[in-house]
N, C-alpha and C. Protein backbone atom coordinates (compact mmCIF):
# COMPACT_ATOMS: atom_id res chain seq x y z
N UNK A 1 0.84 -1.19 0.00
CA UNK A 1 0.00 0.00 0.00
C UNK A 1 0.88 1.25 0.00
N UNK A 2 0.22 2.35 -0.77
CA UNK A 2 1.03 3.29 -0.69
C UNK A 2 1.03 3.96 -0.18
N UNK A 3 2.32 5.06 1.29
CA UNK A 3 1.82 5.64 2.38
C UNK A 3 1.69 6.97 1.28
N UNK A 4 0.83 7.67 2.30
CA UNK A 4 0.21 8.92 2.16
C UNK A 4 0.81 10.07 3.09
N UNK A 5 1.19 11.19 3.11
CA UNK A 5 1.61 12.28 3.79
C UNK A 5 0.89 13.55 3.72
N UNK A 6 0.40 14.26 4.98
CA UNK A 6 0.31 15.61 4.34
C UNK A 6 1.19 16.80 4.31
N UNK A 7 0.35 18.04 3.61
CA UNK A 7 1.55 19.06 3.59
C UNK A 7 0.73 20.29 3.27
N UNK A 8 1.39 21.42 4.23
CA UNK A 8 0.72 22.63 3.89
C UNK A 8 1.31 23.09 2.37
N UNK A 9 1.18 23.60 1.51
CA UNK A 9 1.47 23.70 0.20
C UNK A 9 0.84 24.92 -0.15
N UNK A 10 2.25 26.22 0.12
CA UNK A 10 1.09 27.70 -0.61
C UNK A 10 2.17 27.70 -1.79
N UNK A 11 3.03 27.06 -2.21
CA UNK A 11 2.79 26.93 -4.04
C UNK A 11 4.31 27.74 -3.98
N UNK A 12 5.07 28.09 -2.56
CA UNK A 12 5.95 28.85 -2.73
C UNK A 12 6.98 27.77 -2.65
N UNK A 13 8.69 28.60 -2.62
CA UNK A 13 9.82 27.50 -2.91
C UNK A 13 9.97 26.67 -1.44
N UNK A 14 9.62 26.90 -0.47
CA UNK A 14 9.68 25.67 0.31
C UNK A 14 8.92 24.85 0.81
N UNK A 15 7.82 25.30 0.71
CA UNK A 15 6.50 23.96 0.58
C UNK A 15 6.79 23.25 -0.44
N UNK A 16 7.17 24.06 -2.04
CA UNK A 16 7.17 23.14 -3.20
C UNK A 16 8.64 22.05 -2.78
N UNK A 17 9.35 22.46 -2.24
CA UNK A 17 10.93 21.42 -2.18
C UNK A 17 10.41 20.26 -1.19
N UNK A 18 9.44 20.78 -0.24
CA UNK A 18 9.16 19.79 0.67
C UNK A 18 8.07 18.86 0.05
N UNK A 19 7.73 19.50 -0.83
CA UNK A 19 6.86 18.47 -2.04
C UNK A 19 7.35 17.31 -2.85
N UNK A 20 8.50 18.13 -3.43
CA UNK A 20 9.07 16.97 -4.96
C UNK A 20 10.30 16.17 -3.25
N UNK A 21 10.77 16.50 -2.24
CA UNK A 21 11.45 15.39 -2.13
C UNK A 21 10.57 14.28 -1.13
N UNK A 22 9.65 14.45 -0.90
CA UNK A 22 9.07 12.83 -0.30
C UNK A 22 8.50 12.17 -1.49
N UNK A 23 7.59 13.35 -2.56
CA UNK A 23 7.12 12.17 -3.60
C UNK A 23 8.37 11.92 -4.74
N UNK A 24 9.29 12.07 -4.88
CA UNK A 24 10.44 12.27 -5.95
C UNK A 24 11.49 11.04 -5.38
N UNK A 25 11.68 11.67 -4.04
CA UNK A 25 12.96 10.80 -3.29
C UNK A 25 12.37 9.33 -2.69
N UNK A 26 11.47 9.77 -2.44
CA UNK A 26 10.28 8.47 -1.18
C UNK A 26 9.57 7.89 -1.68
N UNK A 27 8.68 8.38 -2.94
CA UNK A 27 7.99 7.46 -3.63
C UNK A 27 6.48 7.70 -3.01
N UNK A 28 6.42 8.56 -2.03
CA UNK A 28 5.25 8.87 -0.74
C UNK A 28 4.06 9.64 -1.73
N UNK A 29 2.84 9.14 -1.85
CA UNK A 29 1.57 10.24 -2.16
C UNK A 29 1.76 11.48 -1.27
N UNK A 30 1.35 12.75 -1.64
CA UNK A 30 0.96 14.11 -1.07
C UNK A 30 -0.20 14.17 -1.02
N UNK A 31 -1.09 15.08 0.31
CA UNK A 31 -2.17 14.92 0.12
C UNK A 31 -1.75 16.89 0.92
N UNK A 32 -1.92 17.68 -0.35
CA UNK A 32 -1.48 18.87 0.04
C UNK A 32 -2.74 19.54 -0.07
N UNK A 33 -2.47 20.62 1.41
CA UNK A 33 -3.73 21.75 1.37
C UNK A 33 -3.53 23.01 1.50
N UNK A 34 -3.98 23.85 0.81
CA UNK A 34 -3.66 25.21 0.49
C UNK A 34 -5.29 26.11 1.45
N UNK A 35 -4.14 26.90 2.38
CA UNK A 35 -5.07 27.51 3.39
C UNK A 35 -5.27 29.01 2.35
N UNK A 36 -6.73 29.24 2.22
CA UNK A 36 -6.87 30.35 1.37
C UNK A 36 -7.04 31.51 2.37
N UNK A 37 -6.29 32.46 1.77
CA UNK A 37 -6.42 33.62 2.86
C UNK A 37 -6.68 34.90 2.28
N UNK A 38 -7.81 35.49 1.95
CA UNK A 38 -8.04 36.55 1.11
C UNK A 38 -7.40 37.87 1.28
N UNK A 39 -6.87 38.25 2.51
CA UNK A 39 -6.92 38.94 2.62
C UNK A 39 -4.93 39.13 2.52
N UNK A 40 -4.12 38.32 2.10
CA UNK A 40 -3.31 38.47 1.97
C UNK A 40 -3.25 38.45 0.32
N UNK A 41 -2.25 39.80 -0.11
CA UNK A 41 -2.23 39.80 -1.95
C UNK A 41 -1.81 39.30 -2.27
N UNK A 42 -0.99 38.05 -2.41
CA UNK A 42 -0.30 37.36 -3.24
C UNK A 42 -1.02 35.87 -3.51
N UNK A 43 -2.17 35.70 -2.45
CA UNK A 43 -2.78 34.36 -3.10
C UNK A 43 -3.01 34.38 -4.23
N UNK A 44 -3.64 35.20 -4.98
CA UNK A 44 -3.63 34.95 -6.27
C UNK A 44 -2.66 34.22 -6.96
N UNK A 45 -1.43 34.90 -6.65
CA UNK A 45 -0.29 34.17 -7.12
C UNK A 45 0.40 32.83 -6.95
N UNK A 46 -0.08 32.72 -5.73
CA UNK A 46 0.25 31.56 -4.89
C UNK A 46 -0.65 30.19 -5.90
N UNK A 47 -1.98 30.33 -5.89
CA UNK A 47 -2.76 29.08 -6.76
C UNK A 47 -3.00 29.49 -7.41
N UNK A 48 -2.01 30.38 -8.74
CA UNK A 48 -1.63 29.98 -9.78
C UNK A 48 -0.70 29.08 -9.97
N UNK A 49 1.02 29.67 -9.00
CA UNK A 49 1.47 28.65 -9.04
C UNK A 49 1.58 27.29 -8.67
N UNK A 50 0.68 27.37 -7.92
CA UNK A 50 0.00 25.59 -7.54
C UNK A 50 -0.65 24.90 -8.87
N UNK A 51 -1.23 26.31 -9.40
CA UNK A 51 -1.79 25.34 -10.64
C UNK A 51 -0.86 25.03 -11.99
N UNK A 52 0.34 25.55 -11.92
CA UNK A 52 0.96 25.16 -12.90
C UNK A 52 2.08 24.64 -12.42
N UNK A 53 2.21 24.03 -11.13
CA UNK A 53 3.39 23.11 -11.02
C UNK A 53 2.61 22.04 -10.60
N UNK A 54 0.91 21.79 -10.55
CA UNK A 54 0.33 20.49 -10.60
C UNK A 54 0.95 19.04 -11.52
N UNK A 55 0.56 20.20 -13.10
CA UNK A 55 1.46 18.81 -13.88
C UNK A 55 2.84 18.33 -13.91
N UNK A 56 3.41 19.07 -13.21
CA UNK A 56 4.97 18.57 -13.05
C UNK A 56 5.30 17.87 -12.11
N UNK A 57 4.49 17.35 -11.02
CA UNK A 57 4.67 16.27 -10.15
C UNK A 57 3.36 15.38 -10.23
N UNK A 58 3.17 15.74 -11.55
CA UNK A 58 1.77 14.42 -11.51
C UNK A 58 0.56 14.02 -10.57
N UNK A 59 0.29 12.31 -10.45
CA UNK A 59 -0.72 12.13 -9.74
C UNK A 59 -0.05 11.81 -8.20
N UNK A 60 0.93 12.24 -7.96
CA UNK A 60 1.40 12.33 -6.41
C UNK A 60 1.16 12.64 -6.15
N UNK A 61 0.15 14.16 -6.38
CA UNK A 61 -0.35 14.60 -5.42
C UNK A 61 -1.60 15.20 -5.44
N UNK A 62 -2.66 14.94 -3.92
CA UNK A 62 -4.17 15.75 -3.75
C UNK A 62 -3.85 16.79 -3.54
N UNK A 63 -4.82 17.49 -4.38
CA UNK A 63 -4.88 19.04 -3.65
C UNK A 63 -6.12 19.13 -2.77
N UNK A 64 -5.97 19.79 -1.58
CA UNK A 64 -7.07 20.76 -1.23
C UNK A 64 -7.26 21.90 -1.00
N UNK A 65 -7.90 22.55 -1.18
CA UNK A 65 -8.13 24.34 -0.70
C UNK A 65 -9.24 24.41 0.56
N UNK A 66 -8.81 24.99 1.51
CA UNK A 66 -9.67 24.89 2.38
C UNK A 66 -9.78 26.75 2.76
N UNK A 67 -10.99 27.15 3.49
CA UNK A 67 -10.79 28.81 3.70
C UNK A 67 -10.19 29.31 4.82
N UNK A 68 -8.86 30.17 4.82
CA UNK A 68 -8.80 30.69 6.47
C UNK A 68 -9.85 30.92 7.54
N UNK A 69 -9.94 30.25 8.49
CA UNK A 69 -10.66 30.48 9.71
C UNK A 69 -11.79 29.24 9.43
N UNK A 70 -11.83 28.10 8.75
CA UNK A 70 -12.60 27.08 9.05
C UNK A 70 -12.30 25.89 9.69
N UNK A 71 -13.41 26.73 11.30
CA UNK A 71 -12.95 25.47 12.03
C UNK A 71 -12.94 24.16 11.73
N UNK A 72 -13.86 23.55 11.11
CA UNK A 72 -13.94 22.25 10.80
C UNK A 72 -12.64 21.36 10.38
N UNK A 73 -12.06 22.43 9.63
CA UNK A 73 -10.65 21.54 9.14
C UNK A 73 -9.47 21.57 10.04
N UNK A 74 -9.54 22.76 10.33
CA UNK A 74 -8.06 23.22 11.45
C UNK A 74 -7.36 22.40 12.47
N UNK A 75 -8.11 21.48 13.09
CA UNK A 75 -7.56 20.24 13.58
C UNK A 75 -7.06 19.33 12.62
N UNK A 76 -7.77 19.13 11.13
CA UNK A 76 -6.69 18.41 10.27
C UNK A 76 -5.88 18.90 9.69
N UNK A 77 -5.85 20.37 9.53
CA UNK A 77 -4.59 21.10 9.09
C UNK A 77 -3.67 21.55 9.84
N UNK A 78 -3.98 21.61 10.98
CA UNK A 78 -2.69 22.20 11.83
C UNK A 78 -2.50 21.15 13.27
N UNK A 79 -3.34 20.34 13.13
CA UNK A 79 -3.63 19.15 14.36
C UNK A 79 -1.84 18.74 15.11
N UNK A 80 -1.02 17.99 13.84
CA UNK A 80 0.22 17.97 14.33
C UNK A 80 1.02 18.05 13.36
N UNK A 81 1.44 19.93 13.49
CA UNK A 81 2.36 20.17 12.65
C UNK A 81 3.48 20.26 12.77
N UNK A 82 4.41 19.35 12.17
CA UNK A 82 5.70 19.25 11.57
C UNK A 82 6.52 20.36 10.62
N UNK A 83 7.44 20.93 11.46
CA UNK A 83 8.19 22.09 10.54
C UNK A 83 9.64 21.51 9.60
N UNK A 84 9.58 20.74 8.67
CA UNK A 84 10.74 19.68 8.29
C UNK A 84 11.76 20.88 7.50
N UNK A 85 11.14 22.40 7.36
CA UNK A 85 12.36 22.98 6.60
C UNK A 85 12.43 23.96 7.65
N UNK A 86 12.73 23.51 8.82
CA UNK A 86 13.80 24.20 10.02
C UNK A 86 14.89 23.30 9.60
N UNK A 87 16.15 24.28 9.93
CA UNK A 87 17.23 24.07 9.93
C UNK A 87 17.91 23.47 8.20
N UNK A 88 16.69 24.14 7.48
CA UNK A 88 17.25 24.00 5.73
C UNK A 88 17.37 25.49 5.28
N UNK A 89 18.48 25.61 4.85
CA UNK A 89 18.32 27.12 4.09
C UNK A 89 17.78 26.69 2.80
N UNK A 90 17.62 28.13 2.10
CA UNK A 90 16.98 28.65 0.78
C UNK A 90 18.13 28.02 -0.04
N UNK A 91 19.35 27.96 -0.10
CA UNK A 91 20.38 27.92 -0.58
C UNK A 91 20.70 26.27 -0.43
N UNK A 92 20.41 26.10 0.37
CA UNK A 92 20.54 24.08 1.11
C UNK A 92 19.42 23.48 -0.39
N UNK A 93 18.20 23.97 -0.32
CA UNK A 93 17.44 23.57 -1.23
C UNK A 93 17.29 23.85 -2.59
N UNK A 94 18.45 24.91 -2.38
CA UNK A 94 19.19 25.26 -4.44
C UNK A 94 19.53 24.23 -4.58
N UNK A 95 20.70 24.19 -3.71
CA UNK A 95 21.71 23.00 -4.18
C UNK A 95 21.15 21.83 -4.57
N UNK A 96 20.31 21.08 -3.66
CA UNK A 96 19.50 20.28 -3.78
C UNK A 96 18.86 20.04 -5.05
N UNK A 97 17.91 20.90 -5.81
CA UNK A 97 17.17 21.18 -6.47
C UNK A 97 17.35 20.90 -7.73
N UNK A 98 18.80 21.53 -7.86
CA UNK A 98 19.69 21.61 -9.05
C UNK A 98 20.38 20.06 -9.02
N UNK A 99 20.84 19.85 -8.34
CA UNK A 99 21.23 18.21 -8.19
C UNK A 99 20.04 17.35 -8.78
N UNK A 100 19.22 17.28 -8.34
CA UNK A 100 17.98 16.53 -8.37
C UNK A 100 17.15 16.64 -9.37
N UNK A 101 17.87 17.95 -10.27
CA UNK A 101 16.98 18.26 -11.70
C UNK A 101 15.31 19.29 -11.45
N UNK A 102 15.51 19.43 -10.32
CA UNK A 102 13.76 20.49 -9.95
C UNK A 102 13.87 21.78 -10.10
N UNK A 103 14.66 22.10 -10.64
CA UNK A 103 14.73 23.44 -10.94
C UNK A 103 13.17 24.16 -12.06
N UNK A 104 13.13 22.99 -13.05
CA UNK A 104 12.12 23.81 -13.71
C UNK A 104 10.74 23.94 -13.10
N UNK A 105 10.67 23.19 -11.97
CA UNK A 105 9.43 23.15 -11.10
C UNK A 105 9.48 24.43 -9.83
N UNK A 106 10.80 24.35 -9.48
CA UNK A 106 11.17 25.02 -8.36
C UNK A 106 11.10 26.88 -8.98
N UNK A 107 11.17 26.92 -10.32
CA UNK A 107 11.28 28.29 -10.47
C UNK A 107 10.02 29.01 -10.92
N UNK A 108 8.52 28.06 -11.08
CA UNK A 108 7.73 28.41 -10.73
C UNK A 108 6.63 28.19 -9.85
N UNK A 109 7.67 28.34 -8.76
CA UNK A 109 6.90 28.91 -6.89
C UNK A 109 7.12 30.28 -7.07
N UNK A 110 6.24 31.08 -6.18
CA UNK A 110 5.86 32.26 -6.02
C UNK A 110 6.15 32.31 -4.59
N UNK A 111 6.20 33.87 -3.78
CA UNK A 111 6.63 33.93 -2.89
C UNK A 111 6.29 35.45 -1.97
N UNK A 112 5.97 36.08 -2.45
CA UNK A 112 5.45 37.78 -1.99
C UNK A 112 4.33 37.53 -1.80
N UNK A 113 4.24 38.51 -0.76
CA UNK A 113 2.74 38.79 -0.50
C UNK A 113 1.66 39.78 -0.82
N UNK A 114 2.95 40.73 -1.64
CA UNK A 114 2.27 42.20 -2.12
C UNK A 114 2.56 42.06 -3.65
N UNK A 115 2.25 41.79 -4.43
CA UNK A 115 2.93 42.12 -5.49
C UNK A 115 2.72 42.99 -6.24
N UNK A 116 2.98 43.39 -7.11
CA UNK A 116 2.62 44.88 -7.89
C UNK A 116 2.90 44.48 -9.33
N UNK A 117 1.44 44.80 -9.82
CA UNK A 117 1.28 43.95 -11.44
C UNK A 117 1.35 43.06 -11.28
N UNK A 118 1.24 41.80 -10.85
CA UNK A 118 2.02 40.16 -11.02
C UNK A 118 3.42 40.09 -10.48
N UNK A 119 3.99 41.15 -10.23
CA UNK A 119 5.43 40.90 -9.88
C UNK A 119 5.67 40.80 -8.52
N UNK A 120 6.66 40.24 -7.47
CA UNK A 120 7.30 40.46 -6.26
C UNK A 120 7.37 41.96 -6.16
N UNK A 121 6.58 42.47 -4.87
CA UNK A 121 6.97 43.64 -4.75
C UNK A 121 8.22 44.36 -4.11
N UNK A 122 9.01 43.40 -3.60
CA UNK A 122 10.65 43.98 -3.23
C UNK A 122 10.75 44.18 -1.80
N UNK A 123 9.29 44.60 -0.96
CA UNK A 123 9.74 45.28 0.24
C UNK A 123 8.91 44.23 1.54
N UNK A 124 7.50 43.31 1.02
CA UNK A 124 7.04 42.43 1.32
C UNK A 124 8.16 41.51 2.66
N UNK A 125 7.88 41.00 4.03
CA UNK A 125 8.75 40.12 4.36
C UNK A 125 9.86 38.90 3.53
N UNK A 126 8.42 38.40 2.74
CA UNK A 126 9.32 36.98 1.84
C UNK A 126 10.32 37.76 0.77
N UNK A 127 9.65 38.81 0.21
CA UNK A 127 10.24 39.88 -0.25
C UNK A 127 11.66 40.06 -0.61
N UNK A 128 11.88 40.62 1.08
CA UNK A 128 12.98 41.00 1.77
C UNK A 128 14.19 39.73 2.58
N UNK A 129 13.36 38.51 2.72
CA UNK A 129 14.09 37.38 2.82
C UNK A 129 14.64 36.80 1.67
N UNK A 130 14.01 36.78 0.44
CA UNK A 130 14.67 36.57 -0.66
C UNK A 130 16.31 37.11 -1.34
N UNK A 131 15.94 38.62 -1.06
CA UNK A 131 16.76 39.60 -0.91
C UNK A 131 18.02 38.63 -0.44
N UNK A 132 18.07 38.79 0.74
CA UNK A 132 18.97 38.40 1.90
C UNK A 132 19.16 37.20 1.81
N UNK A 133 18.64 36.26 1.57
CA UNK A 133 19.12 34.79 1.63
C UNK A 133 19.71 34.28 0.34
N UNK A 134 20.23 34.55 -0.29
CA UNK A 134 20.43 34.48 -1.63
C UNK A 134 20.43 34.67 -2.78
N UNK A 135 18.66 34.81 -2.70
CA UNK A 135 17.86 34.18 -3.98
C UNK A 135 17.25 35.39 -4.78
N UNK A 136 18.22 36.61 -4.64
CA UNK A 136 18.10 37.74 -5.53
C UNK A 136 17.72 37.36 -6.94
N UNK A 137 17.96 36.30 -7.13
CA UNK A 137 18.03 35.82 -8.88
C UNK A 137 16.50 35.60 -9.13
N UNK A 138 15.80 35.60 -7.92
CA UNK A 138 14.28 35.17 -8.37
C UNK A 138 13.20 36.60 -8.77
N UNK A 139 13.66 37.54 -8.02
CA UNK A 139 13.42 38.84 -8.36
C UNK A 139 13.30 39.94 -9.54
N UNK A 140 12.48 39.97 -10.14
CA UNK A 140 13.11 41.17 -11.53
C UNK A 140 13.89 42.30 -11.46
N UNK A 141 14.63 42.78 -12.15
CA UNK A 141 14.89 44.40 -11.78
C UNK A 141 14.16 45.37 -11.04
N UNK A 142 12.96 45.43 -11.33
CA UNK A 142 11.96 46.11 -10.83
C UNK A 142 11.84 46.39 -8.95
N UNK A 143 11.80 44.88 -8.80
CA UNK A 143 11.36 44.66 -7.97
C UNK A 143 12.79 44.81 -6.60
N UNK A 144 14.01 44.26 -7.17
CA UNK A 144 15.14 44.24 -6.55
C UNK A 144 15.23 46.13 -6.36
N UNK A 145 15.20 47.12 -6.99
CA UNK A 145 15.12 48.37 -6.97
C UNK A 145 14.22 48.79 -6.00
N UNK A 146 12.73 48.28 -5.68
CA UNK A 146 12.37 48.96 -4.90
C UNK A 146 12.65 48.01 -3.51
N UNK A 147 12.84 47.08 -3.06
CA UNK A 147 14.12 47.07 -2.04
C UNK A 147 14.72 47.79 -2.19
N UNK A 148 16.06 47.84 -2.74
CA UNK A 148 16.90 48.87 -2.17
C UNK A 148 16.64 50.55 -1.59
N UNK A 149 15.71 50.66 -2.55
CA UNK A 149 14.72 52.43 -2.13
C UNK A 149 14.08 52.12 -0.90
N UNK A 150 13.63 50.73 -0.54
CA UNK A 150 13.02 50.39 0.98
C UNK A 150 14.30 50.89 1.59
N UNK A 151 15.17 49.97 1.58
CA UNK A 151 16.23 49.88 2.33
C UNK A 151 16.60 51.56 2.66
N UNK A 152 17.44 51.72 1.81
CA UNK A 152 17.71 53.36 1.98
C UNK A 152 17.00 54.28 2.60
N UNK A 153 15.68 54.26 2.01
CA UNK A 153 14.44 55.19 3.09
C UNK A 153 14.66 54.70 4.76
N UNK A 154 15.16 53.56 4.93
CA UNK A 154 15.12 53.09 6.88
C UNK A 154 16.10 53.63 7.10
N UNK A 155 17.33 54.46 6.36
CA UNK A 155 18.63 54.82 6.63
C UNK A 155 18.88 56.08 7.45
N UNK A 156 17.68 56.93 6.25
CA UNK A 156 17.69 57.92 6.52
C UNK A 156 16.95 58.49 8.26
């Protein structure tokens, strides 16, 4: 029989890494749920990119969408949660990624919460962790610029 796992999954780069390596490496079904939260801007973005890195890991995995603040589920979504990308950097799961060939999956996760037009807005937390942890390369011009104008404005 084949085991089954779940996983919170908002479609960004470390839910998605914690995705392709149990069903990729393990062979494990996903049974992933995406907590909808309206009131943050980047869902949109978020299940899009859920919906277009669906076909790239196949039938490994369920989706569900469930709505922020429904009790009914919240004991099965947060009942006993496991944080497995403590103690992984952004950079731990490049390496990885690129080894393992997931790059073309891995580069469309999304990750801001503000975005402006469709784009990362630069100054957002994930934003600003991106910034800093490496992964400047995921950023457009655009967006890397208004960071730095964040940045500078806290200087002054």
């Amino acid at each position: 029989m084949e085991r089954e796992v779940g996983l919170l999954w908002s479609g960004g780069w470390d839910s998605t890494f914690r995705l392709l390596q149990p069903s990729r490496q393990e062979g494990l079904r996903i049974r992933s749920t995406y907590v909808r939260d309206h009131g943050r801007g980047g869902m949109l973005c978020e299940l899009t990119a859920v919906r277009d890195i669906l076909p790239d890991v196949g039938g490994q995995v369920r989706r569900r969408v469930v709505p922020k603040g429904e009790c009914g589920d919240a004991g099965l979504v947060f009942g006993s949660l496991d944080l497995p990308m403590l103690g992984v950097s952004k950079k731990d799961a490049l390496r990885v990624s690129k080894a393992m060939g997931w790059m073309p999956v891995m580069r469309k996760t999304w990750f801001c919460h503000a975005p402006t037009k469709g784009k990362p807005c630069g100054i957002c937390n994930p934003c600003r962790d991106a910034m800093n942890e490496g992964m400047a390369w995921r950023m457009p011009p655009s967006s890397r610029l208004r960071y730095h104008v964040d940045r500078l404005k806290g200087w002054t």
